[in-house]
Every structure is written in C-alpha cells, then in structure tokens.
Protein backbone atom coordinates (compact mmCIF):
# COMPACT_ATOMS: atom_id res chain seq x y z
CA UNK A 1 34.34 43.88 77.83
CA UNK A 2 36.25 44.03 81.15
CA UNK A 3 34.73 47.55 81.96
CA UNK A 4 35.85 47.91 85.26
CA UNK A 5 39.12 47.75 86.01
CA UNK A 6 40.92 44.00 84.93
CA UNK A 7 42.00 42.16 88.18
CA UNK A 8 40.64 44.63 90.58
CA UNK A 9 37.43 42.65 90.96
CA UNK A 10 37.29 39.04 91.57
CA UNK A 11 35.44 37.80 88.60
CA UNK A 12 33.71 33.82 88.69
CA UNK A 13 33.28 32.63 85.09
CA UNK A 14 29.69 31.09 85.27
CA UNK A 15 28.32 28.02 83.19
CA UNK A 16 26.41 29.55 80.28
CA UNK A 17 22.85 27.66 79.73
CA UNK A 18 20.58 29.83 77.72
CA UNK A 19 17.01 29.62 76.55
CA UNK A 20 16.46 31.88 73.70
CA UNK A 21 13.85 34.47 74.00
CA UNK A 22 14.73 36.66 77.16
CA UNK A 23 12.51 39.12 78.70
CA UNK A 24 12.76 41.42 80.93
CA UNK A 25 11.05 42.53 84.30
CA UNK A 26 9.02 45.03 82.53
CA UNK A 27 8.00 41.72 79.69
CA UNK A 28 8.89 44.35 77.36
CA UNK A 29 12.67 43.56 76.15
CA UNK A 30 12.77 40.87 73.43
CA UNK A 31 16.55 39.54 72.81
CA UNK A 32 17.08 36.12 70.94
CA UNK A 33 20.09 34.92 73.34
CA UNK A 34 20.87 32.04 71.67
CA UNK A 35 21.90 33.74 68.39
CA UNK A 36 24.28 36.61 68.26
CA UNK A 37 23.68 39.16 65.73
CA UNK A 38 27.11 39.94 65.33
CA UNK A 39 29.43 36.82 66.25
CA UNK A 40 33.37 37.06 67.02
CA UNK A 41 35.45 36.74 64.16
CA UNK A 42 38.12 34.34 63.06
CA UNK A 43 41.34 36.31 63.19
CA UNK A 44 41.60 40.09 65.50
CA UNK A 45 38.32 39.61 66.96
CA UNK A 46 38.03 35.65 67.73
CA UNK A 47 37.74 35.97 71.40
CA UNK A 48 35.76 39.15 71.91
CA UNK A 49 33.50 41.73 70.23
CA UNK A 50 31.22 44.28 71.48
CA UNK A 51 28.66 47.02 69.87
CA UNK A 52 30.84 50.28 70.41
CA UNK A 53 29.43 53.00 68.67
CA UNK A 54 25.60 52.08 67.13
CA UNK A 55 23.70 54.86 64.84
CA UNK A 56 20.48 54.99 63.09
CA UNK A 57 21.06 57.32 59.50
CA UNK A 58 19.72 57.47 56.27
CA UNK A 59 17.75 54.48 56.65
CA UNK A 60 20.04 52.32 58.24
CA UNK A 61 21.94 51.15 61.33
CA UNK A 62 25.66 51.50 61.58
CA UNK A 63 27.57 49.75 64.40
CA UNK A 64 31.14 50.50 64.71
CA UNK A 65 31.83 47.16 66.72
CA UNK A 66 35.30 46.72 68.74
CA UNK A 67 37.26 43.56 68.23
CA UNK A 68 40.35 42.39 70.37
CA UNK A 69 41.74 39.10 71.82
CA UNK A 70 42.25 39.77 74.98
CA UNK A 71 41.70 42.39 78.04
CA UNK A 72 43.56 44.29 78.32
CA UNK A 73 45.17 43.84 74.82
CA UNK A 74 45.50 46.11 71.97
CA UNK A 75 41.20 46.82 70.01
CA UNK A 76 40.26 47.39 66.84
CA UNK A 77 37.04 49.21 65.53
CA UNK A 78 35.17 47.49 62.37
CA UNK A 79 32.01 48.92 60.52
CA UNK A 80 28.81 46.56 60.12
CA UNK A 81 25.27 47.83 59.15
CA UNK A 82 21.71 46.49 59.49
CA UNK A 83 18.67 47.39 57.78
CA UNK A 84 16.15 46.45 60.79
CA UNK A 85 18.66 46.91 63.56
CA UNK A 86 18.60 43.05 64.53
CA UNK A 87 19.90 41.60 61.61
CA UNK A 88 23.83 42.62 60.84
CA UNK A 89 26.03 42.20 57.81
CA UNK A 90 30.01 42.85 58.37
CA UNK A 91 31.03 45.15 56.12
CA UNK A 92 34.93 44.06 54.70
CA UNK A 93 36.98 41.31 56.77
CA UNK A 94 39.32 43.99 58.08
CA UNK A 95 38.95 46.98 60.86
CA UNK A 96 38.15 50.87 59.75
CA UNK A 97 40.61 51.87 62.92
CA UNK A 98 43.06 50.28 64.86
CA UNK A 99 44.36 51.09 68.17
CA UNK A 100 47.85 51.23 66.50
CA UNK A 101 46.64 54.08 64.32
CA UNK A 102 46.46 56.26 67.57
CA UNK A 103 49.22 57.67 68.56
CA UNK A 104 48.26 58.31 72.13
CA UNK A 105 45.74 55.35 72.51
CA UNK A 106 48.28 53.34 75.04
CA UNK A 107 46.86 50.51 75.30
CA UNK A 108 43.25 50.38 73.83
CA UNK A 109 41.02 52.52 71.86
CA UNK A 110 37.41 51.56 72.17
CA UNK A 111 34.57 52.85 69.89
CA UNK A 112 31.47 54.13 71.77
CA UNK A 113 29.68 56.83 70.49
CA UNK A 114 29.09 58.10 66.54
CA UNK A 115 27.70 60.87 64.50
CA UNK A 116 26.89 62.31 61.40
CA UNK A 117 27.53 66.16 61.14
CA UNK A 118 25.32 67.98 58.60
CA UNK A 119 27.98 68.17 55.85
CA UNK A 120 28.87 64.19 55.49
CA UNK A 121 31.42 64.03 57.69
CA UNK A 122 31.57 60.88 59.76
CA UNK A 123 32.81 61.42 63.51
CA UNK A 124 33.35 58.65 65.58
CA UNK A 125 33.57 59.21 69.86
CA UNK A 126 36.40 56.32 71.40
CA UNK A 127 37.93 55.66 75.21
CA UNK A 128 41.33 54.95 76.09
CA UNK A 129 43.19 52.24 77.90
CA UNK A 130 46.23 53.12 79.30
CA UNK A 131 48.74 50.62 80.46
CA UNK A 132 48.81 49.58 83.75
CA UNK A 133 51.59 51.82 85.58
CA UNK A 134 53.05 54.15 83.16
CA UNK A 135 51.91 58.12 82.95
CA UNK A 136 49.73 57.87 79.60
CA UNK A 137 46.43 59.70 80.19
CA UNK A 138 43.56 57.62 79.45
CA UNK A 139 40.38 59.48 78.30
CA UNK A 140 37.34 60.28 75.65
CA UNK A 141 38.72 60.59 71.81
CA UNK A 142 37.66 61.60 68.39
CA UNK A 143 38.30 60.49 64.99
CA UNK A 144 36.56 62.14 61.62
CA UNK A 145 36.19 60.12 58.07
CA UNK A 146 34.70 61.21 54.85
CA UNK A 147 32.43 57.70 55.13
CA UNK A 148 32.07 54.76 57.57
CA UNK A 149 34.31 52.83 55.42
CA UNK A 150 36.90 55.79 56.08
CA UNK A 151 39.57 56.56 55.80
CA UNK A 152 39.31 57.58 59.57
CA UNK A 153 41.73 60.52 61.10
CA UNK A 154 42.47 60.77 64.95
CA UNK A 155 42.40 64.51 66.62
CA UNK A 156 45.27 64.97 67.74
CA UNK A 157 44.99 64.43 70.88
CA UNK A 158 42.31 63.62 73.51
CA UNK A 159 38.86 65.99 73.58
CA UNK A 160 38.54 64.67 77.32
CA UNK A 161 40.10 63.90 80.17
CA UNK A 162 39.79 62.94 83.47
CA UNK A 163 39.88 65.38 86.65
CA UNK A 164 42.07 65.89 88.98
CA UNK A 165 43.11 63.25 91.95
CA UNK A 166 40.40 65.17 93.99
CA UNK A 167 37.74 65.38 91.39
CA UNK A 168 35.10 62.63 91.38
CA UNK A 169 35.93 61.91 87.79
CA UNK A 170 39.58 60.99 88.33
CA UNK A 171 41.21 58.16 87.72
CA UNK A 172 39.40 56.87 83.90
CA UNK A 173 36.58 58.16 81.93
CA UNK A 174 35.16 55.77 79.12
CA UNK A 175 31.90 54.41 77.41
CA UNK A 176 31.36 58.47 75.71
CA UNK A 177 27.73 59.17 74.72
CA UNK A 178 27.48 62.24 72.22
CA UNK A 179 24.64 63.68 70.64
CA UNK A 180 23.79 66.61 68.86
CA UNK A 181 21.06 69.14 69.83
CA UNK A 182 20.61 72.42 68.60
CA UNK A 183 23.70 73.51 67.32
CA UNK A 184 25.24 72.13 71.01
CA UNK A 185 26.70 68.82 71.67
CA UNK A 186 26.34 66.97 74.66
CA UNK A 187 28.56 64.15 75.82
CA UNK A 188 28.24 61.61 78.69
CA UNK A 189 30.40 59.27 80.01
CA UNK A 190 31.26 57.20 82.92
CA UNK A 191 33.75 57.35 85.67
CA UNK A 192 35.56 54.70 87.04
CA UNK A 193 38.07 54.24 89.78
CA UNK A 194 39.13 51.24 91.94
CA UNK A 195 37.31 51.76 95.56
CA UNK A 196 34.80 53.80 94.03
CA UNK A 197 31.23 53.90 92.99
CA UNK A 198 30.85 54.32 88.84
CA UNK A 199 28.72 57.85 88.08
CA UNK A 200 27.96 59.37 85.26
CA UNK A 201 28.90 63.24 83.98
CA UNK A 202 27.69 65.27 81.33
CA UNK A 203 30.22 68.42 79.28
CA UNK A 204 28.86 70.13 76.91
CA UNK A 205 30.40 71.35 73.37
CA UNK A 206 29.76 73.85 70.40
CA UNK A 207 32.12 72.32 67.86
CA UNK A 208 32.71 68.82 69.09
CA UNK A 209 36.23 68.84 69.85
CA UNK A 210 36.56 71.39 72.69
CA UNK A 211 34.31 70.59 76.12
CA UNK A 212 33.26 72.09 79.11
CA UNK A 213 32.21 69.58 82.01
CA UNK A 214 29.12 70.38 83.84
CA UNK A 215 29.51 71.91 86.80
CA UNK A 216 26.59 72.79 89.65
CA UNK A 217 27.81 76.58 91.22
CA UNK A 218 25.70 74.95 94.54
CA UNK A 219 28.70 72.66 94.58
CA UNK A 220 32.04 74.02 95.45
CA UNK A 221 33.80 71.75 97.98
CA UNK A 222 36.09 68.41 96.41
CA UNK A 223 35.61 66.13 95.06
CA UNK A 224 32.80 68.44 92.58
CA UNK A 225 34.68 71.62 93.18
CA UNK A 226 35.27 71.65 89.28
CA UNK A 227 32.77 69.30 87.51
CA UNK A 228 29.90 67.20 88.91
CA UNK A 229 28.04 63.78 88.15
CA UNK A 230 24.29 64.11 86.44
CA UNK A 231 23.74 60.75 87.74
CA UNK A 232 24.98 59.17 90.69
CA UNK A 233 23.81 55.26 92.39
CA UNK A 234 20.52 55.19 94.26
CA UNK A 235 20.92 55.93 97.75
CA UNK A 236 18.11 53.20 98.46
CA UNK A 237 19.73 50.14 99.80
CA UNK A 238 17.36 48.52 98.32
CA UNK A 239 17.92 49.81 94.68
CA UNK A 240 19.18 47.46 92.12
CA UNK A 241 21.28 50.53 91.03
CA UNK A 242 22.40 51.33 94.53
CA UNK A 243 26.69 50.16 93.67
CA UNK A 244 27.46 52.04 90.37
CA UNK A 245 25.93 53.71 87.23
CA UNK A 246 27.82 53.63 84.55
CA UNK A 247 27.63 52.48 80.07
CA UNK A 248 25.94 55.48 79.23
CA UNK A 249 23.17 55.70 75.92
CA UNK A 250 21.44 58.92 75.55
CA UNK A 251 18.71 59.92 72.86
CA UNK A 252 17.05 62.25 72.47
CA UNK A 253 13.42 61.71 71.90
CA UNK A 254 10.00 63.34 70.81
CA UNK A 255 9.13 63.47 74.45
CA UNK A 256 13.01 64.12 75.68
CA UNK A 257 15.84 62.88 76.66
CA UNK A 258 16.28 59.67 77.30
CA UNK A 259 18.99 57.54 78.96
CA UNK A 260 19.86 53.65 78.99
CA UNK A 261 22.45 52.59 81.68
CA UNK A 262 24.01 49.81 83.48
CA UNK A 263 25.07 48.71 87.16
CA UNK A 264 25.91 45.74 88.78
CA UNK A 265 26.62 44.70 92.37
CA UNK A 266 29.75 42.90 94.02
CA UNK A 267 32.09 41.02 91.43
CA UNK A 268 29.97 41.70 88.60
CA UNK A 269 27.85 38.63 88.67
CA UNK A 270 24.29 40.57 89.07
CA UNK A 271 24.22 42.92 85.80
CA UNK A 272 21.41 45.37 84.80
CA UNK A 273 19.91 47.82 82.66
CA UNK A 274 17.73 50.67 83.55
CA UNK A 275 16.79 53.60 81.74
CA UNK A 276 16.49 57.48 83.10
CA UNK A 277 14.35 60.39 81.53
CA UNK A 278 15.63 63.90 81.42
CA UNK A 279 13.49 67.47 80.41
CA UNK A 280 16.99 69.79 80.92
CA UNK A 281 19.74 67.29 79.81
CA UNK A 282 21.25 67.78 83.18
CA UNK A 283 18.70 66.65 85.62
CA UNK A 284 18.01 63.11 85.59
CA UNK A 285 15.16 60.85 86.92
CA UNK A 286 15.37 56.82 87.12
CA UNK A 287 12.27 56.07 84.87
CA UNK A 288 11.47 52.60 86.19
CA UNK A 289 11.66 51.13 89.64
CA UNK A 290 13.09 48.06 88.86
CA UNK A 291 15.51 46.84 85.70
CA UNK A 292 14.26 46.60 82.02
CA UNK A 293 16.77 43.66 81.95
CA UNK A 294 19.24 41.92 84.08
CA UNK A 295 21.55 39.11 83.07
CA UNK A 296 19.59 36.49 85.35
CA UNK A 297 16.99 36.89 82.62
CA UNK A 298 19.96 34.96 80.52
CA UNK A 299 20.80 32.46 83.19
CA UNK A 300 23.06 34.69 84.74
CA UNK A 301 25.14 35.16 81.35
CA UNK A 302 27.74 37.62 82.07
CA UNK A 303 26.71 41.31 80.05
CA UNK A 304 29.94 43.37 79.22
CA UNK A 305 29.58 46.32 76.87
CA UNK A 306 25.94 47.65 76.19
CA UNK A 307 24.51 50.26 73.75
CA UNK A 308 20.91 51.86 72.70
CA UNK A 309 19.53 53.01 69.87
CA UNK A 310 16.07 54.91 69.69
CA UNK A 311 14.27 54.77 66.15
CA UNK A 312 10.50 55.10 65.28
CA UNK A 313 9.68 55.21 68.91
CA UNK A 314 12.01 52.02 69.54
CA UNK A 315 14.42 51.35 71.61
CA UNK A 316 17.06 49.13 70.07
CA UNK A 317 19.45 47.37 72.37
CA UNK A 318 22.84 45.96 71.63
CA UNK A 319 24.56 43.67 74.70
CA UNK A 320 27.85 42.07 74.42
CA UNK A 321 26.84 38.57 76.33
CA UNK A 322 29.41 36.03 77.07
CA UNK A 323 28.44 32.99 74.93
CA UNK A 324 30.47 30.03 76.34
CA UNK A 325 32.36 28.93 79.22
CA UNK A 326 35.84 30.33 77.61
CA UNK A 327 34.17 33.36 78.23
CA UNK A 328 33.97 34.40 74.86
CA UNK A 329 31.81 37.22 73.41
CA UNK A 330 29.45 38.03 70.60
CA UNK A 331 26.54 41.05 70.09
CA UNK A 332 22.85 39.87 70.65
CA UNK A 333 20.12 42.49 69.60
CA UNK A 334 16.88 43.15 70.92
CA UNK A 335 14.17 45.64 71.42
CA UNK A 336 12.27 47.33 73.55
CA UNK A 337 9.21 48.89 73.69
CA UNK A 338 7.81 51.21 76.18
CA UNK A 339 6.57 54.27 77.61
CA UNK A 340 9.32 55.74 79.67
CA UNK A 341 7.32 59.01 80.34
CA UNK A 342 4.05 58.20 81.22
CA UNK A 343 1.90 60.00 79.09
C-alpha cells in the first residue's frame, strides 16, 4: 500500500525477479516469495491486497485483509483464516466492511489492528484516508461485530485523531496497533507528514473507544507539548532505521513486549523490518542492530503494508510484496524465529 503520502515521493517501479525462499540478515526469517498466501482477487481487490488486521484466537488465524484498485481509491476489508498461519483460505467472495459503510471514512478505511473482547464481541481497529484538499479528518477507527463474518458496526465517529499543526503527530495517523493488557488497552500507531520523519506514539485506553496519548511531563515545549513519540528514527547515520519508523505490530509476550516495525530510506526503494523490545510499554529498545528483513532479500521487491503475529513463541509475518511489474500486490507469509531478549 502507498503508505506514505501518494505523489509526494518519487517512486521507481523496479523489475520484479524473485527466488523463492528469502532470508533475512539474522538467517532467521523464512518467506516463500514466489507464492503469495493470499493473492489479489478478481473483482474489488484485483490490483492490490494487503494483511490489515492479523489475529491468533481459538486456534486459528484471522486476517482481516484490505482490498482496493487503486491508491488512493475507495478499500474494502474481507475476512480469511488459516490454521498454521501460512496457509490462507478466503472466507466468502465478498468484503465484511466497505469504506462506503463509513460515514466519515473520506476516502479510505484501512483495517489494521483486531481483537477479541472477553464476551465474543469482535472489534476491529481501521485508518482513514482523507481526500486530498478538503477538511475531512483522517485518523484511527473502530468497528464492533458479533463474529468475523459480521455484521460489522462503525463508532460513530473516530477514537483518534491527529494533533494539532504544532504537535509531532499532525498531519495523519494510520497503521493502529491495539492490544489488550490487564484490563488497559494500548494502541500504537504511526505518524506521517510530508517533510517529516515517520515516529511512532503510544495512548492508552480503559474501554477501547476513548484514548489518552502518552505524554512525557519532562517534555513541555512543541511539537510534544501535548503527546510524545515512544519511538523515534535512530540518530546513528549509520542506522538502517535512521529516516522513519513507522507500520507498527506489538505483542505482548512471555518475556514482554514486543514490537515489529518498518523504515525505509529516500523514495522507498530500500525497505526494512526491525523489531524493538519493551519492559514498561512506553520505553522502547531496538532489539537487533541490523534488519530481520529488507526487501533486497527479495531482489529489491517493493514491501507495502506489513503485520506480525506472535504465537507459541513465533513470530508470524505477513508482507504485502509487489508481485509484477504492474506493480500489483498479493500477501506472502513467513516466520520467524528468534530470541529478541537475550536470555
């Protein structure tokens, strides 16, 4: 997905060559990259799909995947499970929730995060798109369904939005994380902003729908008079992460927290995934020196939307690659497995 604002960056559609079985720096990651585990459809998702909102429950994986045709173009969200988290079957030919059912969607509305709350109900965490030019707020959403299947109802309105002009998180906030932690929820999501480097903030919740951004009391001048970034890009100018953080995937392990994220440098072309460990939920530290996985590892295959899922001391990733030269996407699936802590 074009997560950075369309036609603000320069982006050079590369010749896609692959050779299956991609590994990572750390020769942990293991993604087939020649076959998808979720391809594009035939009719409102024949041009691009990505993982959205990915869940491990009751003894299997849920992906509510987006679908659209073009960027930035009207999305819809459709539900698909696995049993092993690599190997997906579509569930119905036809989307859960469309962008259409949103009243104040504008332009998109993008799954990215889900839940299950202890009594059944189904919540589902979705960004915003608003149309270039116009005064619709774009910003983190919630929906609630009975099942996966739905039916699915929109709050009505937005949970989260972004700051003020002078805030580091104005401009759009997307790609919402949420889990739930005793009795608290915790949501994290990206900031972007053309000019800007990408972070990442963290608010906090006690029913879901009404949140609090975190905000350091050391920090009281603009632009983090009123909320603050958990994690910010390496000052090293060195570090692959150095340009922007952003994508967000937080679980929460048996030995803490645990973060997947992306960055990239210049127009996008060099893409990567790094992971961060947390004891606090608010203080962050990088977890590996280098990338788990960068899209060179793919022959420079452009890597768009990204998502992580920890199970049975896994880590399950979901990457929407670009699969041909039209620039087309589909959902590969790999794993990884590693000890991000040390011990």
């Amino acid at each position: 997905m074009r997560h950075i604002f369309a036609g603000l960056f320069v982006i050079a559609l590369l010749v896609v060559a692959t050779s299956g079985l991609a590994q990572g720096p750390e020769g942990e990651v293991q993604i087939d990259a020649e076959n998808a585990a979720v391809w594009h459809g035939e009719d409102w998702d024949n041009r691009y799909t990505d993982p959205g909102a990915v869940l491990y429950h009751d003894g299997q994986f849920h992906m509510f995947r987006n679908g659209f045709l073009a960027w930035p173009a009207e999305v819809q969200i459709a539900y698909t499970v696995s049993d092993d988290g690599i190997t997906w079957e579509k569930v119905g030919a036809d989307p859960v929730l469309r962008t259409d059912e949103i009243p104040y969607a504008g332009t998109a509305a993008l799954a990215s995060s889900a839940l299950v709350e202890d009594d059944g109900t189904w919540v589902l965490y979705f960004y915003t798109w608003p149309p270039l030019n116009s005064d619709v707020v774009g910003g983190i959403g919630r929906a609630t369904a009975p099942a996966p299947e739905g039916p699915w109802t929109p709050d009505e309105a937005l949970v989260l939005t972004p700051g003020a002009e002078s805030d580091w998180d104005s401009g759009l906030i997307t790609a919402a994380s949420v889990v739930k932690y005793d009795g608290t929820y915790y949501m994290y999501y990206d900031h972007l902003k053309q000019g800007q480097p990408t972070s990442i903030g963290m608010a906090t919740s006690e029913d879901g729908i009404t949140w609090t951004k975190y905000d350091n009391p050391e920090t009281t001048d603009a632009p983090f008079a009123n909320s603050d970034p958990v994690l910010t890009p390496a000052e090293s100018e060195d570090a692959w992460d150095r340009e922007h953080v952003l994508q967000p995937s937080v679980a929460i392990t048996e030995d803490g927290w645990v973060m997947m994220y992306k960055s990239f440098t210049g127009a996008q072309q060099d893409q990567s995934l790094g992971f961060a460990t947390s004891e606090d939920a608010i203080v962050w530290e990088r977890a590996t020196e280098e990338p788990v996985f960068t899209n060179s590892d793919i022959r420079q295959r452009r890597m768009w939307f990204t998502r992580m899922v920890h199970h049975d001391g896994v880590y399950y990733l979901y990457l929407e690659l670009q699969r041909n030269y039209q620039g087309q996407t589909d959902i590969y699936a790999g794993t990884l497995d590693i000890d991000l802590f040390g011990e």
